[in-house]
N, C-alpha and C. Protein backbone atom coordinates (compact mmCIF):
# COMPACT_ATOMS: atom_id res chain seq x y z
N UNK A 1 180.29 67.93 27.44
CA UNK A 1 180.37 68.56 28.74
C UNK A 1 181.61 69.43 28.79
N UNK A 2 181.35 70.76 29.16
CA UNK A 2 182.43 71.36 29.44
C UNK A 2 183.31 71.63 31.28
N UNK A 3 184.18 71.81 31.40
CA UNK A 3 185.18 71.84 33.18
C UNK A 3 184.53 73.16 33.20
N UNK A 4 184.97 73.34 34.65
CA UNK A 4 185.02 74.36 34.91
C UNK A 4 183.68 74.78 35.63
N UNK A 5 183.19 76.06 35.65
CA UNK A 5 181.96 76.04 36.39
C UNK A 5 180.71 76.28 35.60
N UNK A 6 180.83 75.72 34.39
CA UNK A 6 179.17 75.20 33.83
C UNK A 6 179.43 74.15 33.18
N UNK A 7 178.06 73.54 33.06
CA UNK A 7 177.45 72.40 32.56
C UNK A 7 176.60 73.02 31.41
N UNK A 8 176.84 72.01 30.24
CA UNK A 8 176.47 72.07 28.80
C UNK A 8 176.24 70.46 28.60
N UNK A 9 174.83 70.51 28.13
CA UNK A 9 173.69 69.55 27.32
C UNK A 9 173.12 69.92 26.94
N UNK A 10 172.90 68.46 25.67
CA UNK A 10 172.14 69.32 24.29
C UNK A 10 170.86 67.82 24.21
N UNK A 11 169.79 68.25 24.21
CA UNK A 11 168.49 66.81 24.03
C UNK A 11 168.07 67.64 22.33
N UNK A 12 168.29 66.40 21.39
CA UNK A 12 167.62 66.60 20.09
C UNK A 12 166.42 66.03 20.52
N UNK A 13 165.52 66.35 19.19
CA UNK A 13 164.47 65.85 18.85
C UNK A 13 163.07 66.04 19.34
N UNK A 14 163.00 66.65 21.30
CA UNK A 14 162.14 66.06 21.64
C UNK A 14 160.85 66.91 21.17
N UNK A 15 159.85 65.47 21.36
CA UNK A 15 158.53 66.13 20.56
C UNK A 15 157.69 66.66 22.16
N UNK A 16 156.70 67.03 22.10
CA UNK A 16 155.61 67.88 23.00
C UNK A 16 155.90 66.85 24.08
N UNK A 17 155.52 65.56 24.42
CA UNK A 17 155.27 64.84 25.54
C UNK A 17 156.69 64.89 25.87
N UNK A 18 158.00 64.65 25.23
CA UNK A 18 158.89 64.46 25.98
C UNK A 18 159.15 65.81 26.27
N UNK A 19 158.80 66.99 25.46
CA UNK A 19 159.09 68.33 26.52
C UNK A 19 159.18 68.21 28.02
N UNK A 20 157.56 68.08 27.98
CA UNK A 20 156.57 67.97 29.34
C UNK A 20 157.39 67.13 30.37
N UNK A 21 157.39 66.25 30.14
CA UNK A 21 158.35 64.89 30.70
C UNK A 21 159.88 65.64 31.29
N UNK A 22 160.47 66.08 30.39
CA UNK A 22 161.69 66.37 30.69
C UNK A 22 161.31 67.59 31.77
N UNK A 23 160.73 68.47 31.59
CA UNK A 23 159.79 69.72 32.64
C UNK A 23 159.70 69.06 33.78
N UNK A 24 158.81 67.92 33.78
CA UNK A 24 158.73 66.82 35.05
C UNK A 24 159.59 66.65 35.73
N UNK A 25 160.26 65.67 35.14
CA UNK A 25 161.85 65.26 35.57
C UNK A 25 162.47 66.44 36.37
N UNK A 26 162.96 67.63 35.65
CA UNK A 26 163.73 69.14 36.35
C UNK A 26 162.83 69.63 37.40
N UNK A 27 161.70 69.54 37.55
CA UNK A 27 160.94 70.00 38.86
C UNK A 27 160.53 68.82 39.83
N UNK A 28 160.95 67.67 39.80
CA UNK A 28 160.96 66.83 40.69
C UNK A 28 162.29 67.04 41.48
N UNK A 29 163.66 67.41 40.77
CA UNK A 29 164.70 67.47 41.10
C UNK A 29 165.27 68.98 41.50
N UNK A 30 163.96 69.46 41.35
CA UNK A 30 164.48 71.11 41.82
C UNK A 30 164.89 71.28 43.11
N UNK A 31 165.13 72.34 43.46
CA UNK A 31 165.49 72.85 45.02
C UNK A 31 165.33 74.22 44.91
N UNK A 32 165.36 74.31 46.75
CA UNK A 32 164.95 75.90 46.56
C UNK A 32 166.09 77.20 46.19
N UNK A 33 165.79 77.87 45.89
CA UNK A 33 166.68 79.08 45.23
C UNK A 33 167.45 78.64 44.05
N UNK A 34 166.43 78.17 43.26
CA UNK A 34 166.87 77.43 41.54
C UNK A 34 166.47 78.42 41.36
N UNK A 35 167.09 79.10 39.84
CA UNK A 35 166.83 80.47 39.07
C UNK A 35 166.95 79.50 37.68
N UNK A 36 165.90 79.48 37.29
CA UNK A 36 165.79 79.01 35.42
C UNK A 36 165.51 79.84 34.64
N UNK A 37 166.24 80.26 33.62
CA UNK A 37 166.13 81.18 32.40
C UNK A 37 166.07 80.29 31.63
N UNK A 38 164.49 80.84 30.55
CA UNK A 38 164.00 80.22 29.98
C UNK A 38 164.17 80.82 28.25
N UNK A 39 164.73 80.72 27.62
CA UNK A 39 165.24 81.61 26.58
C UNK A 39 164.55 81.10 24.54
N UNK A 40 163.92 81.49 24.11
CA UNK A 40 163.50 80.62 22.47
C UNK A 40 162.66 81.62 22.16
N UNK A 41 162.00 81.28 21.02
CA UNK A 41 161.37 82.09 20.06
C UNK A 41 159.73 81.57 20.45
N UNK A 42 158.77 82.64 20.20
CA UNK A 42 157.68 82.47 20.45
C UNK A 42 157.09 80.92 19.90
N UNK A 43 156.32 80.34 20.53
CA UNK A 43 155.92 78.85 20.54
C UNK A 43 157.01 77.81 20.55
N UNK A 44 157.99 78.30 21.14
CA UNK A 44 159.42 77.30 20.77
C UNK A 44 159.34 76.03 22.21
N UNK A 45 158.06 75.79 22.84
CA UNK A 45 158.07 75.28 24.02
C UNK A 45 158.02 76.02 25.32
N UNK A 46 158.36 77.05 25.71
CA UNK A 46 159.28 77.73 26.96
C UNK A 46 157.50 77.42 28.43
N UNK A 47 156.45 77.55 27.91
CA UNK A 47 155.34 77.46 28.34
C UNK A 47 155.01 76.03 29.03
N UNK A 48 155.08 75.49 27.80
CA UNK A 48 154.60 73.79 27.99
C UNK A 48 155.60 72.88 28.67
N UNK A 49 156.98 73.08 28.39
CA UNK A 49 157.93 72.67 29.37
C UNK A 49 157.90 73.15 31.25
N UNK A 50 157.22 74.41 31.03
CA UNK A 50 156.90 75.01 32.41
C UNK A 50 155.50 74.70 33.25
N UNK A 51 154.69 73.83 32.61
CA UNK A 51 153.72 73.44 32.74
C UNK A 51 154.31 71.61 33.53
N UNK A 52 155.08 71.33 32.59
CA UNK A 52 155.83 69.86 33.30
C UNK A 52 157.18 70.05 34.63
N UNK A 53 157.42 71.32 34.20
CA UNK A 53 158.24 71.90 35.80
C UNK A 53 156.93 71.65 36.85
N UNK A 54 156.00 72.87 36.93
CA UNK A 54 155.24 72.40 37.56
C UNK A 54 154.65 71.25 38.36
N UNK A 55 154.39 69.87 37.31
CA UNK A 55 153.70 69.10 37.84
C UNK A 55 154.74 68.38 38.53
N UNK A 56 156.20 68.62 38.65
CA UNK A 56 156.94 67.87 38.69
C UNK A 56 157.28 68.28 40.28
N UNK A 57 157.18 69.93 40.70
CA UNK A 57 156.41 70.44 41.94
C UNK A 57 155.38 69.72 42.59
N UNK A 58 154.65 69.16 41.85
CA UNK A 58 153.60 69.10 42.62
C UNK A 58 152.38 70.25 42.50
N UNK A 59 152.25 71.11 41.60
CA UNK A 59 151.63 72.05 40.81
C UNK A 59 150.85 71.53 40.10
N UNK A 60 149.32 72.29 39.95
CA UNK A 60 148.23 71.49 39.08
C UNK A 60 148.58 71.83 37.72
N UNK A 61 149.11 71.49 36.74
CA UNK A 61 149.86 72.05 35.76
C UNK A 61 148.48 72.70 34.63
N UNK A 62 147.24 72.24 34.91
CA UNK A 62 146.36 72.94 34.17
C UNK A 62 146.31 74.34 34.76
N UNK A 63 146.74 74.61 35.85
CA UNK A 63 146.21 76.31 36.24
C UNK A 63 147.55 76.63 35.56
N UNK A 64 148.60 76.19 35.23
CA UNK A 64 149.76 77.30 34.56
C UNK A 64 149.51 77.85 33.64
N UNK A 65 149.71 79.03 32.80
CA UNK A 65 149.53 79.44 31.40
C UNK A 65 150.73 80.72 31.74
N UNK A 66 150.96 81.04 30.44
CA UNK A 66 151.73 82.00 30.20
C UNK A 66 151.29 83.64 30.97
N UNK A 67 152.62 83.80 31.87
CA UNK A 67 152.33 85.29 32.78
C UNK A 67 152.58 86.78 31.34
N UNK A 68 152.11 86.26 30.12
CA UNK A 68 152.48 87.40 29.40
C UNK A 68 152.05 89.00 29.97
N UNK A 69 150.76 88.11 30.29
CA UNK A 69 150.07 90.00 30.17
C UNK A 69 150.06 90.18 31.92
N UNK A 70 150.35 89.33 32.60
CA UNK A 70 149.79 89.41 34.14
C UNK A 70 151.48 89.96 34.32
N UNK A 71 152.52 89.36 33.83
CA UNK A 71 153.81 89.70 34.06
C UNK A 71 154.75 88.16 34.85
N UNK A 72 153.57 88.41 36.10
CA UNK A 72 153.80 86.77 36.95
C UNK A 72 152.98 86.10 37.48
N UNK A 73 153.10 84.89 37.90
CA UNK A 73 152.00 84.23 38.31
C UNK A 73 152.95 83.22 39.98
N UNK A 74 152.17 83.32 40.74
CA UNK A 74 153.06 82.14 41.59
C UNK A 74 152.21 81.28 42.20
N UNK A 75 152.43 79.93 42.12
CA UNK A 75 151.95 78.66 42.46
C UNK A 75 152.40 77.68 43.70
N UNK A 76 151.62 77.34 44.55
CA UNK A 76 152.31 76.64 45.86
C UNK A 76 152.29 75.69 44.96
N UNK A 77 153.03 74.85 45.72
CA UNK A 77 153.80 73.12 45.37
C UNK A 77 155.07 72.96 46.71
N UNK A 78 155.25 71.82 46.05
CA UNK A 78 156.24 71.68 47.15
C UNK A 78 157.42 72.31 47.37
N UNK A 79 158.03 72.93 46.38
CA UNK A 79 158.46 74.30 46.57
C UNK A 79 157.60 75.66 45.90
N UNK A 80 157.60 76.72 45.85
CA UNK A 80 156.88 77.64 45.54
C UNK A 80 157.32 78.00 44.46
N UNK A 81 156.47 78.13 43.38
CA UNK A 81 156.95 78.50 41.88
C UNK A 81 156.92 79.87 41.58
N UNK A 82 157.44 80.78 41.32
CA UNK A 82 157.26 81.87 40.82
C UNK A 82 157.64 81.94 39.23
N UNK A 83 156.68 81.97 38.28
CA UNK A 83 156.59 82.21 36.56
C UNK A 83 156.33 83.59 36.08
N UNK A 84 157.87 84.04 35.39
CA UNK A 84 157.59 85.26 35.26
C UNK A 84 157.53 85.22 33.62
N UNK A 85 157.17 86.01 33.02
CA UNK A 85 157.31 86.29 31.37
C UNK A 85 157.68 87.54 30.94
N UNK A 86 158.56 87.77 30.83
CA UNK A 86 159.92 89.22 29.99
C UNK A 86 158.63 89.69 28.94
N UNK A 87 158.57 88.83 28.28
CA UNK A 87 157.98 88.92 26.84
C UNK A 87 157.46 90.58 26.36
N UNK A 88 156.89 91.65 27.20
CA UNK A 88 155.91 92.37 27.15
C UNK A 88 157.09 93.42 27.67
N UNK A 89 158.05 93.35 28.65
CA UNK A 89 159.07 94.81 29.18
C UNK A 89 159.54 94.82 27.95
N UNK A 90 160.41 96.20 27.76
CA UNK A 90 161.07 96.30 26.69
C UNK A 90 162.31 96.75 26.71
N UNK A 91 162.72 96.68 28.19
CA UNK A 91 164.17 97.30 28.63
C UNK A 91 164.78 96.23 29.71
N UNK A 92 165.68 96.92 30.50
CA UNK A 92 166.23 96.02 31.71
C UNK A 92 165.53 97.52 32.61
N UNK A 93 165.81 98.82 32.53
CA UNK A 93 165.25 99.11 33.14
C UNK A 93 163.79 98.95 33.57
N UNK A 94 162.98 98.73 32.91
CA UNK A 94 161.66 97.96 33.17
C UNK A 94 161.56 96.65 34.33
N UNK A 95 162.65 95.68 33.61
CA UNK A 95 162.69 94.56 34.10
C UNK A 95 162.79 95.01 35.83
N UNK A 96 163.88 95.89 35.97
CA UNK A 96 164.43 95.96 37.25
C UNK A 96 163.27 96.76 38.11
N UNK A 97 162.77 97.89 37.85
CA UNK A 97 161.59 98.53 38.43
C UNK A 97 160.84 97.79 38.21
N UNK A 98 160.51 96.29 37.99
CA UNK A 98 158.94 95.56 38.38
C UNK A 98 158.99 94.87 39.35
N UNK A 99 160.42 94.52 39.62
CA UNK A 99 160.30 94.04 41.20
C UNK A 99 160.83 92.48 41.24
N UNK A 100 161.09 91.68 39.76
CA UNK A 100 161.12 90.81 39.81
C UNK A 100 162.26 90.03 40.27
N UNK A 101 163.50 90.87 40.28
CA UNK A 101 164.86 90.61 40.18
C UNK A 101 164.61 90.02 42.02
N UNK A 102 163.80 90.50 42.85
CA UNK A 102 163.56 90.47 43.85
C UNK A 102 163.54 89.02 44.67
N UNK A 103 163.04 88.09 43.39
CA UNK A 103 162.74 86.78 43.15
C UNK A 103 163.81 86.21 42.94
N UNK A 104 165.02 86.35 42.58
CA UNK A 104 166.29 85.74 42.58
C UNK A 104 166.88 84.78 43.63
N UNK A 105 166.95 83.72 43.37
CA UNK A 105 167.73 82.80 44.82
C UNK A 105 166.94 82.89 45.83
N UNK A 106 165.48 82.80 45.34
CA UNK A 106 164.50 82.69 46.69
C UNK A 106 164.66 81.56 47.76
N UNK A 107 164.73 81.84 48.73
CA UNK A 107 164.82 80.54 49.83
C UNK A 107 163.88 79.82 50.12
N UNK A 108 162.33 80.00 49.63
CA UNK A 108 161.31 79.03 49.34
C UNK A 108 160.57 78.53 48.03
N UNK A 109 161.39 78.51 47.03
CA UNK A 109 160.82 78.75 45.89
C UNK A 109 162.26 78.26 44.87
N UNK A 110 161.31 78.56 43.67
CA UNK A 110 162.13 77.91 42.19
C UNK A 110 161.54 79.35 40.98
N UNK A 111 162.09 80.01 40.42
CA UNK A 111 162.35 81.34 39.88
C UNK A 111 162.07 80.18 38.30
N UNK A 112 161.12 80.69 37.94
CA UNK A 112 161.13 80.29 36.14
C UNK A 112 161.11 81.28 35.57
N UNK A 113 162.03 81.94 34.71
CA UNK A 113 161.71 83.01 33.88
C UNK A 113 161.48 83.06 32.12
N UNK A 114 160.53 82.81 31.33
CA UNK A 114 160.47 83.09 30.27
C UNK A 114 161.41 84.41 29.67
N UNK A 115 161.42 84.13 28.69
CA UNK A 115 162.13 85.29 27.71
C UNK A 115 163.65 85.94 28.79
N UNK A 116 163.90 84.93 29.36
CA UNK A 116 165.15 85.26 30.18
C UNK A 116 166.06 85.94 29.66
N UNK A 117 166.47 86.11 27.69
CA UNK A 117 167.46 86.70 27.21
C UNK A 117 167.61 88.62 27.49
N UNK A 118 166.09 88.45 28.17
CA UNK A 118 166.03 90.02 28.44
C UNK A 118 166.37 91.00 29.29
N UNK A 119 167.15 89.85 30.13
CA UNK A 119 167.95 90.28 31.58
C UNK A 119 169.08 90.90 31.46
N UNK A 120 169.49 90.74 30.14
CA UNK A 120 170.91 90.84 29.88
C UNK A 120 171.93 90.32 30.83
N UNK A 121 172.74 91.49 31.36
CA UNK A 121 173.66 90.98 32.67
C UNK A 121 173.04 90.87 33.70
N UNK A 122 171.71 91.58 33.95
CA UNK A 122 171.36 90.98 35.38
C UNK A 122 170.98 89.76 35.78
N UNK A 123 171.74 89.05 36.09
CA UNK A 123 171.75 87.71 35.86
C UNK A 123 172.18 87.27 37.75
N UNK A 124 171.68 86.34 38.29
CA UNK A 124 172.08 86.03 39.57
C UNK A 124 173.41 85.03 39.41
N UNK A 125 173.92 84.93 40.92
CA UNK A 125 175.21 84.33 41.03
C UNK A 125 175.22 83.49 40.08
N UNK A 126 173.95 82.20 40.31
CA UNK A 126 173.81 80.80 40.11
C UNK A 126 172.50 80.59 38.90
N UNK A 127 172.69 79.84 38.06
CA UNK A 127 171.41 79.78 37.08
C UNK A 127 171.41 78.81 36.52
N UNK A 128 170.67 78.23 35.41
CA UNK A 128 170.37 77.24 34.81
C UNK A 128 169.73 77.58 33.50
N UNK A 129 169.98 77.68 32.64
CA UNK A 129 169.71 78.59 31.22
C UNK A 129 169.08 77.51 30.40
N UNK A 130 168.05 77.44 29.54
CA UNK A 130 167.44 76.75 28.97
C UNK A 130 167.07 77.09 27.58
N UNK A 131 167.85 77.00 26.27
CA UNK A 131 167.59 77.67 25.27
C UNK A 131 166.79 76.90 24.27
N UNK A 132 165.55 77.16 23.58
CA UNK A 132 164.54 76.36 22.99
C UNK A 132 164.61 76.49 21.66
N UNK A 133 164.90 75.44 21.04
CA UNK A 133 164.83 75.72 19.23
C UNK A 133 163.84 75.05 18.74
N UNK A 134 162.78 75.55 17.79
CA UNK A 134 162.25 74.92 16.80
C UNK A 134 163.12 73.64 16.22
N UNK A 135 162.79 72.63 16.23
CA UNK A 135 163.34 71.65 14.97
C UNK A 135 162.50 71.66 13.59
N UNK A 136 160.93 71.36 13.99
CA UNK A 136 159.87 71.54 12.94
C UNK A 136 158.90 71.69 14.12
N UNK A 137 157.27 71.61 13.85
CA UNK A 137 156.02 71.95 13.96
C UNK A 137 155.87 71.16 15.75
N UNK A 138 157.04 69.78 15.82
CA UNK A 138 156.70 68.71 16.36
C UNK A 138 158.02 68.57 17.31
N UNK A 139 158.98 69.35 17.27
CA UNK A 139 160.24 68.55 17.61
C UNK A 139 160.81 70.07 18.62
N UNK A 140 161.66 70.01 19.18
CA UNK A 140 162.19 70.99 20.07
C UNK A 140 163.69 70.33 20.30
N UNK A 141 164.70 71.54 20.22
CA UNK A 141 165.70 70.83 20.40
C UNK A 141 166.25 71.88 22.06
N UNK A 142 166.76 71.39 23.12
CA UNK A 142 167.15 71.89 24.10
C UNK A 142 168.30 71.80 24.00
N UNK A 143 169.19 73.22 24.95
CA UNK A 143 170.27 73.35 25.01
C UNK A 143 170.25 73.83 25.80
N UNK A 144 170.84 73.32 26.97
CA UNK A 144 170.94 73.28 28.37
C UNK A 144 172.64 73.70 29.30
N UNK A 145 172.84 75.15 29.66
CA UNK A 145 174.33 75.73 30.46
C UNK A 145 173.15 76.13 31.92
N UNK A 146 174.61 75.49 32.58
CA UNK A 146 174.44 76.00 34.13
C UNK A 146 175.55 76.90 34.78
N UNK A 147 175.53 77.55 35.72
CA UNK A 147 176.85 78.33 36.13
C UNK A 147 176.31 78.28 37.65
N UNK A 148 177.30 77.33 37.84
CA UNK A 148 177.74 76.92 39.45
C UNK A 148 177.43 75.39 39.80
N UNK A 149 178.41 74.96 40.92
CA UNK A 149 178.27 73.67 41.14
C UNK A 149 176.94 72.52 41.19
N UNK A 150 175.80 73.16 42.22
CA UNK A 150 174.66 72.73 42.01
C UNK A 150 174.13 72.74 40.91
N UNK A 151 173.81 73.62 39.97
CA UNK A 151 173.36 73.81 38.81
C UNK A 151 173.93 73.16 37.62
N UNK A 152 175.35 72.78 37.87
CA UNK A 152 175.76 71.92 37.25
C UNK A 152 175.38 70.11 37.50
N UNK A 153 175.28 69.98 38.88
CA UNK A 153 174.94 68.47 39.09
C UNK A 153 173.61 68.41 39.02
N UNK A 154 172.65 69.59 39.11
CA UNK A 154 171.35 69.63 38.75
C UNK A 154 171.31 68.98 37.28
N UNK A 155 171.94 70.29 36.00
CA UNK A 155 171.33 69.34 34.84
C UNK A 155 171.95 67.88 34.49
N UNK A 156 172.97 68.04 34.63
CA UNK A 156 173.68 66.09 35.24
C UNK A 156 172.46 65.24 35.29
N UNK A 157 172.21 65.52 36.47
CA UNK A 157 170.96 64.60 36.90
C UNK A 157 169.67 64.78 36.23
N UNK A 158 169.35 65.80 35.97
CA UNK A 158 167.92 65.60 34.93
C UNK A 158 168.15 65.12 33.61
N UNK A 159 169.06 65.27 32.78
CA UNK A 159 169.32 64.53 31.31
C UNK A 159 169.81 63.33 31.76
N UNK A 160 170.52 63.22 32.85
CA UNK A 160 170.47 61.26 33.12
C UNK A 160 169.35 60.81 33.37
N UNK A 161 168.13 61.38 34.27
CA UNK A 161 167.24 60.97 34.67
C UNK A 161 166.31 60.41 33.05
N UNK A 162 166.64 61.61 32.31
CA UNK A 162 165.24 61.63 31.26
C UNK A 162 165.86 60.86 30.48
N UNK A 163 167.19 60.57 29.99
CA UNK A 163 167.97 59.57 29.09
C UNK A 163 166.92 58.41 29.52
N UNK A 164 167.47 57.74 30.91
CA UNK A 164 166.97 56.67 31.40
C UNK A 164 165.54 56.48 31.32
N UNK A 165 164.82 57.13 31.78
CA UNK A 165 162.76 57.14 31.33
C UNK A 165 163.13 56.77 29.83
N UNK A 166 163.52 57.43 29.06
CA UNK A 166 163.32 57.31 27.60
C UNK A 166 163.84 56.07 27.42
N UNK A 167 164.80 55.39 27.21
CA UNK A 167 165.77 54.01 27.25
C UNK A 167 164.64 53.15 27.55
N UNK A 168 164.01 53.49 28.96
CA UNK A 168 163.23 52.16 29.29
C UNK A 168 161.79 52.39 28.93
N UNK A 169 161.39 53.50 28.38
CA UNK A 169 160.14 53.50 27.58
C UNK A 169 159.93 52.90 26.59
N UNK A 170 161.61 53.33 25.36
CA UNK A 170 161.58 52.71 24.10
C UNK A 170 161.42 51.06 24.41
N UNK A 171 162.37 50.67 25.49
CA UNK A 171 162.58 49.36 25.42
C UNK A 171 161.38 47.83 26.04
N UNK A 172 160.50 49.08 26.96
CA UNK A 172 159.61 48.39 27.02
C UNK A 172 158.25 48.48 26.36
């Protein structure tokens, strides 16, 4: 953990279900005007973890799929999801003329953005950055910075939360 005004965690290992799970966990504990940048290499998770945000809303997590070609998709739940996917702009000017930046610190809603590294600096006050690594075929390793107080006791609380599920999964 680093002072100051972000939060840094790192989850090895996890395979597909604990993605999902951990997705769960962070969208049970969301709030509104959460901004998540979602940042990894194609199939590195960024989808399937957003599928367990979702259900964790309260979102039917089978209607989620990737906004590649649509751009975005938004889903009621108990807060309102807006899923955007970078993947397909190829600038920031793009990014900024689609309207999405618009979606920032929404006051009814939770901002997921795939391919978030494409924002460059346009970046809002407050965020929650989510960077996805391959381990192998099966494994995903997360690396998790926040910038600002909430966003800091946010991921606090979701890697305690998911520590604990896991602890008492293994153990029972």
């Amino acid at each position: 953990m680093e002072g100051g005004r972000r939060a840094i965690e790192k989850l090895d290992d996890l395979d597909i279900e604990q993605l999902t799970e951990f997705g769960a966990i962070m969208g049970r504990l969301a709030y509104p005007s959460l901004n998540l940048l979602l940042v990894g290499d194609l199939g590195s998770g960024k989808t399937t973890f957003t599928k367990g945000f979702a259900r964790g809303l309260g979102v039917d997590e089978r209607l989620v799929r990737s906004p590649s070609f649509a751009l975005m998709y938004i889903y009621p739940g108990r807060l309102e999801l807006v899923h955007v996917d970078l993947y397909r702009l190829k600038d920031t000017a793009e990014i900024f003329y689609s309207g999405i930046l618009d979606y920032f610190d929404s006051e009814n809603g939770v901002l997921v953005i795939e391919w978030a590294d494409k924002l460059g600096d346009d970046l809002p006050e407050n965020w929650v950055k989510i960077r996805f690594t391959v381990k192998d075929p099966h494994h995903r390793e997360l690396f998790l910075e926040g910038k600002g107080e909430r966003e800091k006791e946010y991921i606090q609380k979701s890697v305690e939360v998911f520590r604990i599920a896991k602890k008492t999964r293994e153990a029972g």
